[in-house]
Protein backbone atom coordinates (compact mmCIF):
# COMPACT_ATOMS: atom_id res chain seq x y z
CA UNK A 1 11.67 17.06 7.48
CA UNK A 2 11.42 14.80 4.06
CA UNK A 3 14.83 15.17 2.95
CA UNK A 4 15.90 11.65 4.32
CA UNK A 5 13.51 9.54 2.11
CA UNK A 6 13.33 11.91 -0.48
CA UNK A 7 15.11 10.91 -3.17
CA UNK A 8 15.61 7.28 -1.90
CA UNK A 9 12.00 6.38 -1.85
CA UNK A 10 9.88 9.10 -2.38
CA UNK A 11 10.58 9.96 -5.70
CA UNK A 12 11.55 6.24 -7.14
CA UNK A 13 8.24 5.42 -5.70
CA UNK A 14 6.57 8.38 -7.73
CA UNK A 15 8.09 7.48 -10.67
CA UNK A 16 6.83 3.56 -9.68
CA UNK A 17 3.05 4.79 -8.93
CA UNK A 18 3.37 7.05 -12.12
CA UNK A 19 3.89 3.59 -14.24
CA UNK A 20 1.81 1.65 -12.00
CA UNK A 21 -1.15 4.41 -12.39
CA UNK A 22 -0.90 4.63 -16.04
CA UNK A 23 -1.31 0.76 -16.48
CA UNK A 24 -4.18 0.10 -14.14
CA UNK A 25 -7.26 1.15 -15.83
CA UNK A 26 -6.49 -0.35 -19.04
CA UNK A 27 -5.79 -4.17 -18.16
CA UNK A 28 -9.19 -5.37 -18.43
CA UNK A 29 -9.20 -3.66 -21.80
CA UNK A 30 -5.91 -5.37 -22.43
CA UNK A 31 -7.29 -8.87 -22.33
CA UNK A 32 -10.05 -7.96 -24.51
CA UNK A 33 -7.48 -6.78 -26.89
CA UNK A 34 -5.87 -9.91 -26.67
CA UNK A 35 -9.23 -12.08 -27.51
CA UNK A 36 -10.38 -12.65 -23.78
CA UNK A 37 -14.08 -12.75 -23.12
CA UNK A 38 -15.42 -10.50 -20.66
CA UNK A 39 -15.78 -12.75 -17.82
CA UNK A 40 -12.31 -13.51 -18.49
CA UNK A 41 -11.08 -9.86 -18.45
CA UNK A 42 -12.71 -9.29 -15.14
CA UNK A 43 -11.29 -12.35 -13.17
CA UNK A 44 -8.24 -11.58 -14.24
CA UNK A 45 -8.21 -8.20 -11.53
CA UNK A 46 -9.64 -10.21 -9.28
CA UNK A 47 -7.03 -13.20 -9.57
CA UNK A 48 -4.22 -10.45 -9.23
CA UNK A 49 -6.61 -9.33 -6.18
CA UNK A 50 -5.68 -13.19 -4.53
CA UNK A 51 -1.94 -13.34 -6.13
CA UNK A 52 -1.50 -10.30 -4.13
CA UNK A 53 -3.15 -11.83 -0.88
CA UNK A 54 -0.96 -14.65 -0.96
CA UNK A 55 2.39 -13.17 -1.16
CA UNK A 56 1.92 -10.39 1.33
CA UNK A 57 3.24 -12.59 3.88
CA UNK A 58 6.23 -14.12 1.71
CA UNK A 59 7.06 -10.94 0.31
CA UNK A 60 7.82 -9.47 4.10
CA UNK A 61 10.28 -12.31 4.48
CA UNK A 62 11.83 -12.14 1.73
CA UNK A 63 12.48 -8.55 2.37
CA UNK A 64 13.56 -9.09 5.75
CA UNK A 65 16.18 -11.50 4.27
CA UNK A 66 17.40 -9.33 1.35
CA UNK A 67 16.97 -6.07 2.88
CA UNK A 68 14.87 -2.97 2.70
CA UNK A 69 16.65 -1.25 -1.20
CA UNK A 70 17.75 -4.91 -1.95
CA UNK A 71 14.05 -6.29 -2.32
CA UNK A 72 12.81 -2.92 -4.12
CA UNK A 73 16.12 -2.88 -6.62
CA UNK A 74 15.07 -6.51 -7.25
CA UNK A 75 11.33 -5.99 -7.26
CA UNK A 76 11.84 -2.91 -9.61
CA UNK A 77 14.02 -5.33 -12.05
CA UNK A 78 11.55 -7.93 -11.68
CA UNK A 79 8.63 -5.00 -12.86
CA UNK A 80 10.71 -4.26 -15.82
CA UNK A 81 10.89 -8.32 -16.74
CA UNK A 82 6.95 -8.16 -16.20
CA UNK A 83 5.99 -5.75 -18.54
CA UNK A 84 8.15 -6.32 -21.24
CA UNK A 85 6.82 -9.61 -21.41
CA UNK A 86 3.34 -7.77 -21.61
CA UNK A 87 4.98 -6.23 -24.84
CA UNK A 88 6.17 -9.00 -26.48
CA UNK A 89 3.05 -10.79 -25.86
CA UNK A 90 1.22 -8.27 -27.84
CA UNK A 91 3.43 -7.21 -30.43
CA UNK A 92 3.89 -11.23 -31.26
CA UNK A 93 0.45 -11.96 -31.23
CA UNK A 94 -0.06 -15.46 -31.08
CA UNK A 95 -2.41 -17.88 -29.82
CA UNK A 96 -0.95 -17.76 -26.25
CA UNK A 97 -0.53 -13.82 -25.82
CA UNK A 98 -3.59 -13.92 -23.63
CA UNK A 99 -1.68 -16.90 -21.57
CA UNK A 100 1.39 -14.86 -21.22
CA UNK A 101 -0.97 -11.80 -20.33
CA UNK A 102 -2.64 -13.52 -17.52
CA UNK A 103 0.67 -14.90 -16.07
CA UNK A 104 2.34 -11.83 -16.25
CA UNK A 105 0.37 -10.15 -14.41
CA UNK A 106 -0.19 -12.70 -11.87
CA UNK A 107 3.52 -12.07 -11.25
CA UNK A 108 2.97 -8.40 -10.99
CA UNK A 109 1.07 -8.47 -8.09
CA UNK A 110 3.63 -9.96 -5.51
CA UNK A 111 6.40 -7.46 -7.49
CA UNK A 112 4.17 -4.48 -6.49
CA UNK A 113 3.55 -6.40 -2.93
CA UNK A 114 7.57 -5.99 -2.40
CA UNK A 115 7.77 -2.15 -3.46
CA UNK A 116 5.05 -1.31 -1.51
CA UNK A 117 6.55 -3.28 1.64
CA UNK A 118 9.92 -2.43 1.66
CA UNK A 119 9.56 1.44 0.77
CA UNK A 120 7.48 1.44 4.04
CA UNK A 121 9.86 -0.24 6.11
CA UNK A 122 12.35 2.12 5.09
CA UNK A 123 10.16 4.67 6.00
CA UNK A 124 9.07 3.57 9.43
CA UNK A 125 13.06 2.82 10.15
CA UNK A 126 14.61 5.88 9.05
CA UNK A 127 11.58 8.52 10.25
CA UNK A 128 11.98 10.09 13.83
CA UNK A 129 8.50 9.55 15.72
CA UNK A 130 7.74 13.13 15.52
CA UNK A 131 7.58 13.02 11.28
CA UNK A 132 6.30 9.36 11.23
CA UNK A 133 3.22 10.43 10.31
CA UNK A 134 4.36 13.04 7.78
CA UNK A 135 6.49 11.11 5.78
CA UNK A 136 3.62 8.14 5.64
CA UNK A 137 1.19 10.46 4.32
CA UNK A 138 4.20 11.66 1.36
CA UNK A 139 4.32 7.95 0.80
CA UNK A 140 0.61 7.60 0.53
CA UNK A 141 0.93 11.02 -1.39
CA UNK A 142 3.06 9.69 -4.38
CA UNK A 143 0.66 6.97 -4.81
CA UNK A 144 -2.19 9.26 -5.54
CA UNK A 145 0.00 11.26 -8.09
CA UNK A 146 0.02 8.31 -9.38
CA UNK A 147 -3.33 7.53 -9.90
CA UNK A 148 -3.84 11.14 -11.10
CA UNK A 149 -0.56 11.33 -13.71
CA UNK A 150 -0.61 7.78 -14.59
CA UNK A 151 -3.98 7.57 -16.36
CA UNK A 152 -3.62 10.68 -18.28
CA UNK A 153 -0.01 10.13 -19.60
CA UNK A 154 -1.79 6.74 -20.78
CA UNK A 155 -4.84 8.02 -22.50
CA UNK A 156 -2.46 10.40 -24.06
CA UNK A 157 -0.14 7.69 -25.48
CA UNK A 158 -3.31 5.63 -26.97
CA UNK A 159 -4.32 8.33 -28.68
CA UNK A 160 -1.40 8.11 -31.12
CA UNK A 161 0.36 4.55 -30.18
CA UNK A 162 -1.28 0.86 -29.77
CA UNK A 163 -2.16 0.15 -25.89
CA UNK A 164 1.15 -1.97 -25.65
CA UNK A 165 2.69 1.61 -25.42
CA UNK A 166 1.20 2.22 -22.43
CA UNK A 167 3.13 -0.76 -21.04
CA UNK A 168 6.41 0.65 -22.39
CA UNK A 169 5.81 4.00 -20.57
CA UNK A 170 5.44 1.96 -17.02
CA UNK A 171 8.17 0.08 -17.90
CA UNK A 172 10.17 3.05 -18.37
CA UNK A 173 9.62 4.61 -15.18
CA UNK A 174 10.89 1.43 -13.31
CA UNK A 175 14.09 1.86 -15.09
CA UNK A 176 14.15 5.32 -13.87
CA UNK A 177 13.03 4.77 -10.59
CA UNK A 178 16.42 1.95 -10.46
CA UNK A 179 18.52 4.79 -11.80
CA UNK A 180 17.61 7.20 -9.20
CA UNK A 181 17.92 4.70 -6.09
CA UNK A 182 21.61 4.09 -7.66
CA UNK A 183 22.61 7.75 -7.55
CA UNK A 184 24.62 9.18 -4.39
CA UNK A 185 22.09 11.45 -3.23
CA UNK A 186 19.96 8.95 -3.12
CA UNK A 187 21.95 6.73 -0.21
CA UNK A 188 20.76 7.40 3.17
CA UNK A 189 23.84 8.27 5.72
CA UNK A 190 24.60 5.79 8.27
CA UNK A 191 21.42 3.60 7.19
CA UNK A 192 22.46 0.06 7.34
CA UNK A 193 20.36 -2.17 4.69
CA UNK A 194 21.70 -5.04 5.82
CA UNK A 195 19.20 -7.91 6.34
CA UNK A 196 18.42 -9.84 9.86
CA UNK A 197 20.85 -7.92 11.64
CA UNK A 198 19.42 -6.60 15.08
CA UNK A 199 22.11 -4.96 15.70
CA UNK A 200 21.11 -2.62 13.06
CA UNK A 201 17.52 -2.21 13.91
CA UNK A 202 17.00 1.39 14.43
CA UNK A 203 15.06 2.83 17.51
CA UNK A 204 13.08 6.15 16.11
CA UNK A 205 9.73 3.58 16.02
CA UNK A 206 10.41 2.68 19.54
CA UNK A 207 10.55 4.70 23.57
CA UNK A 208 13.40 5.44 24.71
CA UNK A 209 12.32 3.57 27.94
CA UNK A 210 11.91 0.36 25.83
CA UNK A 211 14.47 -2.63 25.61
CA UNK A 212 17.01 -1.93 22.85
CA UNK A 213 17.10 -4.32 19.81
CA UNK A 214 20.74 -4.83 20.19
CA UNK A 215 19.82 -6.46 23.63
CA UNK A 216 18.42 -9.63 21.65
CA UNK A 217 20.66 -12.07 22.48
CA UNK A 218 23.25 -12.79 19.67
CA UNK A 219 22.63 -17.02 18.32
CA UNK A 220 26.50 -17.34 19.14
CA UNK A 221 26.65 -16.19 22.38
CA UNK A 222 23.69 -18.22 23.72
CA UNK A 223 24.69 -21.00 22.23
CA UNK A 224 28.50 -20.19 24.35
CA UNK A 225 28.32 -17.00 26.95
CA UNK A 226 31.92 -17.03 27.00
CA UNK A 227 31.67 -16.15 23.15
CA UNK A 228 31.15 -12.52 23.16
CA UNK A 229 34.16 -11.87 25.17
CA UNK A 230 36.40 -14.21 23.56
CA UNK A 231 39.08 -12.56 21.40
CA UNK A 232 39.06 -14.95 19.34
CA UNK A 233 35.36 -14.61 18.40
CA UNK A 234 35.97 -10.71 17.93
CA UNK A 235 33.46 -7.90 19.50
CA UNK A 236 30.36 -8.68 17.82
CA UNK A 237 29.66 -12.46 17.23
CA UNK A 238 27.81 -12.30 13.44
CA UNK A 239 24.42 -14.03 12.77
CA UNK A 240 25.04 -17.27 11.56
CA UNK A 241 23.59 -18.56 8.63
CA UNK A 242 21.93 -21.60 6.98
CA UNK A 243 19.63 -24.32 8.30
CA UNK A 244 20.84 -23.12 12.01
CA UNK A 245 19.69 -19.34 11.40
CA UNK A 246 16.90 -18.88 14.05
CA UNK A 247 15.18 -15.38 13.22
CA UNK A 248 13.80 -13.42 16.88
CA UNK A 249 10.12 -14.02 17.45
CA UNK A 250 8.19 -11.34 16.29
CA UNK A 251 7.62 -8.66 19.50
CA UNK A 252 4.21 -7.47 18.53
CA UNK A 253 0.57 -6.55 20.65
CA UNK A 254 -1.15 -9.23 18.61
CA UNK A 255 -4.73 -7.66 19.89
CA UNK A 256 -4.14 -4.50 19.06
CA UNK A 257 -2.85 -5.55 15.32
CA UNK A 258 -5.99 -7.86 15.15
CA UNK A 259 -8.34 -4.60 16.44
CA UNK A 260 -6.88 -2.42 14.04
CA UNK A 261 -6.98 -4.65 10.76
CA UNK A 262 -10.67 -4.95 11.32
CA UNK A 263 -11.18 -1.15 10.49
CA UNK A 264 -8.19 -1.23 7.83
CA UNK A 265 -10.09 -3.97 6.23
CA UNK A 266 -13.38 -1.91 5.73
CA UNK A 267 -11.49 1.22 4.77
CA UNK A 268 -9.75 -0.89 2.06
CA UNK A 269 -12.84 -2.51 1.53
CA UNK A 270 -14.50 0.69 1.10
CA UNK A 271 -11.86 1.97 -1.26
CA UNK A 272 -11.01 -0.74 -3.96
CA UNK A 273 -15.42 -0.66 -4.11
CA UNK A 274 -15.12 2.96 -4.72
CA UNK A 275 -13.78 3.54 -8.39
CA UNK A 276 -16.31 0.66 -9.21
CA UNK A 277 -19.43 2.13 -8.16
CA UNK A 278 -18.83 5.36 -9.28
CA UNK A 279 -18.06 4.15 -12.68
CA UNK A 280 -21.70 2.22 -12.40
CA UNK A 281 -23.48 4.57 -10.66
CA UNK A 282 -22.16 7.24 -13.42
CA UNK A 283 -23.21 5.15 -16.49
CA UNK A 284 -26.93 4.09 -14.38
CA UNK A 285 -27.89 8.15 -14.18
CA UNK A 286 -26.84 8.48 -17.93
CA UNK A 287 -23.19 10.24 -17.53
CA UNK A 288 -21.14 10.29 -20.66
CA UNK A 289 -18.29 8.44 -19.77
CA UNK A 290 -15.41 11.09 -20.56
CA UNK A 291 -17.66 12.75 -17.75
CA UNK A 292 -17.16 9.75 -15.41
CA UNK A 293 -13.49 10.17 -16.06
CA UNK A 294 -13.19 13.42 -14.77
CA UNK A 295 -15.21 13.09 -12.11
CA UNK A 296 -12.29 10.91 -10.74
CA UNK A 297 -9.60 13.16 -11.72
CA UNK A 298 -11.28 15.83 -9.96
CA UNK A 299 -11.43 13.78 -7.12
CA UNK A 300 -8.21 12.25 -7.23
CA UNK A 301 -6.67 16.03 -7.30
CA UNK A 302 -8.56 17.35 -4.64
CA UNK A 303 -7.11 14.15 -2.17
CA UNK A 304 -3.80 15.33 -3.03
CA UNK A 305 -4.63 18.88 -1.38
CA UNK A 306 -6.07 17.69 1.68
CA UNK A 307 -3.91 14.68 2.29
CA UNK A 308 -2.00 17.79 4.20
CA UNK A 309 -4.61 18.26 6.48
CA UNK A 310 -4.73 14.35 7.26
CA UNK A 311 -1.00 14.64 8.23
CA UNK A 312 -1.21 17.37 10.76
CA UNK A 313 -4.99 15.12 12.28
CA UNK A 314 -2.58 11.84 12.77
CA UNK A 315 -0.28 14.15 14.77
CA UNK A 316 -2.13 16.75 16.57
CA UNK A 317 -5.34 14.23 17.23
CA UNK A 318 -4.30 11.01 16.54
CA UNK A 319 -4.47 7.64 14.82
CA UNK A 320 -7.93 6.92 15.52
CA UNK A 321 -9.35 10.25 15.25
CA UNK A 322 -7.85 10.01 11.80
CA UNK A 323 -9.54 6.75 10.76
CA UNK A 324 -12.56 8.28 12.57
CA UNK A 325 -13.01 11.36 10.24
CA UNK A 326 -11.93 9.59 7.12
CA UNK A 327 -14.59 6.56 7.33
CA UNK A 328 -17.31 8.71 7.95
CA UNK A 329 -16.53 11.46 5.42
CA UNK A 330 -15.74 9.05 2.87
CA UNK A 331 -19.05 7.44 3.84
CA UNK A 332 -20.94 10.21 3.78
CA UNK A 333 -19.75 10.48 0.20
CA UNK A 334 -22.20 7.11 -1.06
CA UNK A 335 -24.79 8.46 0.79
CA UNK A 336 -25.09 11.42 -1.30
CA UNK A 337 -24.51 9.60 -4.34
CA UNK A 338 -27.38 8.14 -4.12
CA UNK A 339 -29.74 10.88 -2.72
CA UNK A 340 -28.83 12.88 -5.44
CA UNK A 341 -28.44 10.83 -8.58
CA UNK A 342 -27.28 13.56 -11.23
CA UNK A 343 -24.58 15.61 -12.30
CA UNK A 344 -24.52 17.50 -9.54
CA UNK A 345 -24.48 14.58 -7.21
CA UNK A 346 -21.94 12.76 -8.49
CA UNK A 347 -19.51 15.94 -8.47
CA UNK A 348 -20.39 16.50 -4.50
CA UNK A 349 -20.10 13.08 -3.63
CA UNK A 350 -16.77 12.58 -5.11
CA UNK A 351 -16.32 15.57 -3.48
CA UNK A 352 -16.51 14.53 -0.05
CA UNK A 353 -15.32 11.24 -0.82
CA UNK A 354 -12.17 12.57 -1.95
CA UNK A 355 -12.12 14.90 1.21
CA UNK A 356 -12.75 12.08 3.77
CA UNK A 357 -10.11 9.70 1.39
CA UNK A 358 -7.45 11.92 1.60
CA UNK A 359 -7.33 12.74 5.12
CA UNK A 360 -6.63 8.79 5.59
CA UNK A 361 -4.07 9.55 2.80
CA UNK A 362 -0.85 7.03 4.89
CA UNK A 363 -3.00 6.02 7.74
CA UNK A 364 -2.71 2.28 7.13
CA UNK A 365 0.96 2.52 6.25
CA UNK A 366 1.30 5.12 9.60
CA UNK A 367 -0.73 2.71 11.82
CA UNK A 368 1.43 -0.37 10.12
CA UNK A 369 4.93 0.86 11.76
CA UNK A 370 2.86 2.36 14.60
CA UNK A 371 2.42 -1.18 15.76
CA UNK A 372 5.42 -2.65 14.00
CA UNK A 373 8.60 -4.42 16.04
CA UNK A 374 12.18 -2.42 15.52
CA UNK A 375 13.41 -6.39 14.98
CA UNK A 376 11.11 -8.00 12.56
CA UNK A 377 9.76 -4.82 11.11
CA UNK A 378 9.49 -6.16 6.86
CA UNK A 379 7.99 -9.78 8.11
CA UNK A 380 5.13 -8.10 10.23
CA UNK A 381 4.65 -5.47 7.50
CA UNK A 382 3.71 -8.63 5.40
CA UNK A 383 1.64 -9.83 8.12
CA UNK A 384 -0.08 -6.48 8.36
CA UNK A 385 -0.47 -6.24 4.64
CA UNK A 386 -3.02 -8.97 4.83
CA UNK A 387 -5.72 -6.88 6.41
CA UNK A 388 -5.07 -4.25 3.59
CA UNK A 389 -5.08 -6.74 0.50
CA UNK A 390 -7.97 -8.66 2.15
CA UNK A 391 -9.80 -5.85 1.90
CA UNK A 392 -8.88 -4.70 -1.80
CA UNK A 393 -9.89 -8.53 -2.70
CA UNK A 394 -12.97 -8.33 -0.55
CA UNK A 395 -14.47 -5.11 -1.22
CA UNK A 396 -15.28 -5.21 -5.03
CA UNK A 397 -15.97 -9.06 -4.22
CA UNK A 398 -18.96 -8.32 -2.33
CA UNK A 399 -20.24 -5.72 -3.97
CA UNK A 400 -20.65 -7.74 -7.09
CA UNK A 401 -22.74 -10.28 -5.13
CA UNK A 402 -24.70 -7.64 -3.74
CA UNK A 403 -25.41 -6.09 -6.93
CA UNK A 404 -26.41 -9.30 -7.94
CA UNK A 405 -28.79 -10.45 -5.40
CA UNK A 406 -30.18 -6.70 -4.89
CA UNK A 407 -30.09 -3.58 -7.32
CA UNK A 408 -27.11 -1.50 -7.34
CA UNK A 409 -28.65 1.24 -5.48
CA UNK A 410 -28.27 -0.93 -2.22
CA UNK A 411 -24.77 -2.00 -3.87
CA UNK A 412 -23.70 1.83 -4.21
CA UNK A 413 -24.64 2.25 -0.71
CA UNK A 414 -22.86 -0.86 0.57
CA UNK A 415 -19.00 0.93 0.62
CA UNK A 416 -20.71 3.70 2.51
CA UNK A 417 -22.24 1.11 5.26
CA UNK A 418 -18.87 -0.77 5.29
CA UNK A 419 -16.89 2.80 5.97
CA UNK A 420 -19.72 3.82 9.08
CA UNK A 421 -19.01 0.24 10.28
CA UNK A 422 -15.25 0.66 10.34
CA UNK A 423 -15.19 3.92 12.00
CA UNK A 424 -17.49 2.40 14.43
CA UNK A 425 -15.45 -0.62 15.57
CA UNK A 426 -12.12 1.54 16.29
CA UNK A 427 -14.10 3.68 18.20
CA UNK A 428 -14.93 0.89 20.38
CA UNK A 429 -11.47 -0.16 20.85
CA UNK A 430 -9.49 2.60 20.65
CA UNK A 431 -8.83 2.48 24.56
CA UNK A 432 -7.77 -1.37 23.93
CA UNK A 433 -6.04 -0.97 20.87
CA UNK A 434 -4.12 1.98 22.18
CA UNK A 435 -2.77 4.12 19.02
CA UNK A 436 -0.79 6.93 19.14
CA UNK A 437 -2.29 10.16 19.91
CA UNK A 438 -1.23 14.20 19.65
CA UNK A 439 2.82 13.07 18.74
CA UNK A 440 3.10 9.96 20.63
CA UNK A 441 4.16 6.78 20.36
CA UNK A 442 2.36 3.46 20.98
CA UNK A 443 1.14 3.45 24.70
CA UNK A 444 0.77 0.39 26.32
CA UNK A 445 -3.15 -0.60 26.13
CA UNK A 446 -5.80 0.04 28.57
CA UNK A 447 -6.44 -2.96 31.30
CA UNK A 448 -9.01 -0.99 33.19
C-alpha cells in the first residue's frame, strides 16, 4: 500500500523530521548561548514563524519549476549549508555568531517550507485515491517520530557534547536522507519528475470522468494548429521556455480552498499554541520541568498509535468528520487542563489532546491534494501552505497578547476555544465545501 513512497519520501523525510525534531526545542536556548537577550531569543521563533509565511508561496513555484526530488535534493543540500553555518558560528565565537545565528535560521525556514511541499506533492501524485489518505497520515506520521526521536537523541548528545552537537546530529541526517533518495530503490517506476510538463501530470488525484491534463493545450500548437501534426515539429511539441513560457492557470474551487483554510488555520492555530501552554500551564501548577517533558513525550507517543485510527476516519467517514473529531477532542483537551490543574490533569489532558491530535495526524496535507489541480499541483500546495503557516505564526501570536491583557488561565483556554470554533465553521460548510467522504474523491459542491 506504502511501498511506492517508502523509501523515496517516507523514510528521507523521517530521517529529515528526526534532525528537524532534535533541533527545535533548543534554538531559543541557542541564542542565549550565543549572548542574545531573552526578548531576542523569543522573536527569533517568531521571525522564522513570518520567514516561513512568506516563502510558502515562492517555495511552490520554485518546486513546480525544478521538480518534485529536484527541490527536496536541493532543499536537503541547502539544510546541510544551514546548519553547518550554525556550527561554525558557535565553535568561532565571535562578536557576530548571534548575527549568523539569526540569519541562518531565517534561511531555514523556507528550506523546511520546500521539503515539506514537495514530499507532499509527490505524495498526492504518485498515491491512488483509495490510499490518499493513508499515505498522508505516514507522511504526517514521520513528522511526529520526529518530534518524539528528535528531542531525546538531543538531550542525550548535551549531556556529554556542547549544544552545537545537536546541530551536527540534524545535519547528519540530511546527508542521510540525500543518500537514501540517491539509491535505486529509492526511484519511483515510471514517475516522471520533470517540471511544468502536463503531459506528465498524473491522474490518481483526479475522476476518471474529468478532463485529462494532457488535454491542456500545448503553447506550440496554439500558437500554430498545424504544429502538432507537422513532422517536422515531431509528436509532442515541448514546452517552450524563457520569457515566452506561459504556465496553465491554476484549475482550483477557490471557495472551497478559502472554506477549508479557515478551519486549517485554527487547527494550526490550535497546535503551534499547544506545546506553549502546556509548558506554562505545567510550570504555573508547580510541575518540575523534567515532568513537563514527559508529559509531551507521553503525548507525542500516544499520537503515533492513534494516528491509525485517523487514517481509516478520513476514509471510511470522511474529510470533515475527521477535522470534526480532531478539533473537538483536541479541544476538549484545554478544557480539562484547566479544570483540573495538577498532576493528574495535565497527564489526562495531554491525553486527550494527543488522542484528538493524532486522529488529524495528515488531514491538512490529505485535504491539501484533496483540493489540489493534477496541473499546478506544487504552486497551489504553496498557496495552500499559507493557511497552515498563518496559523503556526498566528496561534502562539495571540496567545501571548492574551496572556498579556488577561491571566493565562483564559490564555490556556484560548487554543481550546479556537479548536471548538474550527470544528464549528467546517461543519457549516461542509455541504459547500464538498470534501471527500467514505473513499471518494472531491464531489462537485452543493448549489442547493
Amino acid at each position: 500500500m506504502l511501498k511506492p513512497i517508502l523509501w523515496p519520501v517516507l523514510v528521507p523525510f523521517a530521517l529529515f523530521a528526526v534532525g528537524l525534531g532534535a533541533i527545535m526545542p533548543i534554538l531559543v536556548l541557542g541564542a542565549l548561548s550565543l549572548g542574545s537577550t531573552q526578548a531576542f531569543a523569543a522573536a527569533i521563533v517568531g521571525i522564522m514563524g513570518a520567514v516561513s509565511l512568506m516563502a510558502t508561496v515562492p517555495a511552490g513555484i520554485l518546486i513546480d519549476r525544478l521538480g518534485d526530488f529536484r527541490a527536496m535534493f536541493v532543499a536537503t543540500c541547502a539544510a546541510i549549508i544551514v546548519l553547518g553555518s550554525i556550527v561554525a558560528a558557535f565553535i568561532w565565537d565571535s562578536p557576530y555568531s548571534l548575527l549568523v545565528y539569526t540569519v541562518a535560521l531565517m534561511v531555514f525556514g523556507p528550506v523546511s517550507d520546500v521539503w515539506s511541499l514537495a514530499r507532499q506533492a509527490v505524495v498526492a501524485e504518485v498515491m491512488p485515491p483509495a490510499d490518499l489518505a493513508k499515505a498522508m497520515t505516514a507522511l504526517g506520521g514521520t513528522q511526529r517520530v520526529g518530534n518524539l526521536v528528535g528531542p531525546m537523541i538531543g538531550a542525550g548528545l548535551m549531556l556529554v557534547f556542547p549544544i552545537w552537537s545537536v546541530f551536527v546530529f540534524s545535519g547528519l541526517t540530511a546527508v542521510a536522507a540525500i543518500a537514501i533518495m540517491t539509491l535505486p530503490i529509492a526511484q519511483i517506476p515510471g514517475f516522471d519528475d520533470h517540471p511544468h510538463r502536463p503531459e506528465a501530470a498524473p491522474t490518481s488525484c483526479a475522476d476518471d470522468d474529468d478532463p485529462s491534463p494532457t488535454d491542456v493545450p500545448n503553447p506550440a500548437e496554439a500558437a500554430d494548429p498545424t504544429a502538432a501534426n507537422d513532422p517536422a515539429h515531431g509528436d509532442v511539441a515541448p514546452p517552450r521556455r524563457g520569457k515566452k513560457d506561459r504556465r496553465p492557470p491554476l484549475d482550483v474551487r477557490w471557495r472551497s480552498v478559502i472554506l477549508t483554510g479557515v478551519t486549517i488555520i485554527a487547527l494550526a492555530a490550535a497546535r503551534a499554541a499547544q506545546p506553549v501552554v502546556v509548558q506554562l500551564w505545567g510550570v504555573e501548577i508547580g510541575l518540575h520541568k523534567s515532568s513537563i517533558s514527559l508529559i509531551i513525550a507521553f503525548g507525542a507517543g500516544l499520537e503515533l498509535i492513534v494516528m491509525f485510527l485517523g487514517a481509516y476516519i478520513k476514509d471510511h467517514l470522511g474529510r470533515v468528520a475527521t477535522l470534526v473529531a480532531c478539533l473537538s477532542i483536541f479541544g476538549t483537551g484545554f478544557v480539562i487542563m484547566v479544570a483540573k490543574p495538577d498532576l493528574a490533569g495535565m497527564v489526562i489532558a495531554a491525553a486527550v489532546m494527543a488522542f484528538g491530535n493524532g486522529l488529524g495526524a495528515g488531514v491538512n496535507m490529505t485535504i491539501g491534494a484533496d483540493l489540489s489541480p493534477a496541473v499546478g499541483r506544487p504552486r497551489f500546495l504553496g498557496i495552500w501552505a499559507i493557511f497552515n503557516n498563518g496559523g503556526k505564526l498566528g496561534g502562539p501570536t495571540l496567545l501571548s497578547i492574551i496572556i498579556t491583557v488577561t491571566t493565562l488561565r483564559f490564555g490556556v483556554l484560548f487554543p481550546g476555544l479556537l479548536a471548538f470554533l474550527g470544528a464549528v465553521w467546517i461543519l457549516i460548510w461542509a455541504r459547500q465545501v464538498g470534501l471527500p467522504g467514505r473513499r471518494r474523491r472531491l464531489d462537485p459542491p452543493r448549489t442547493d
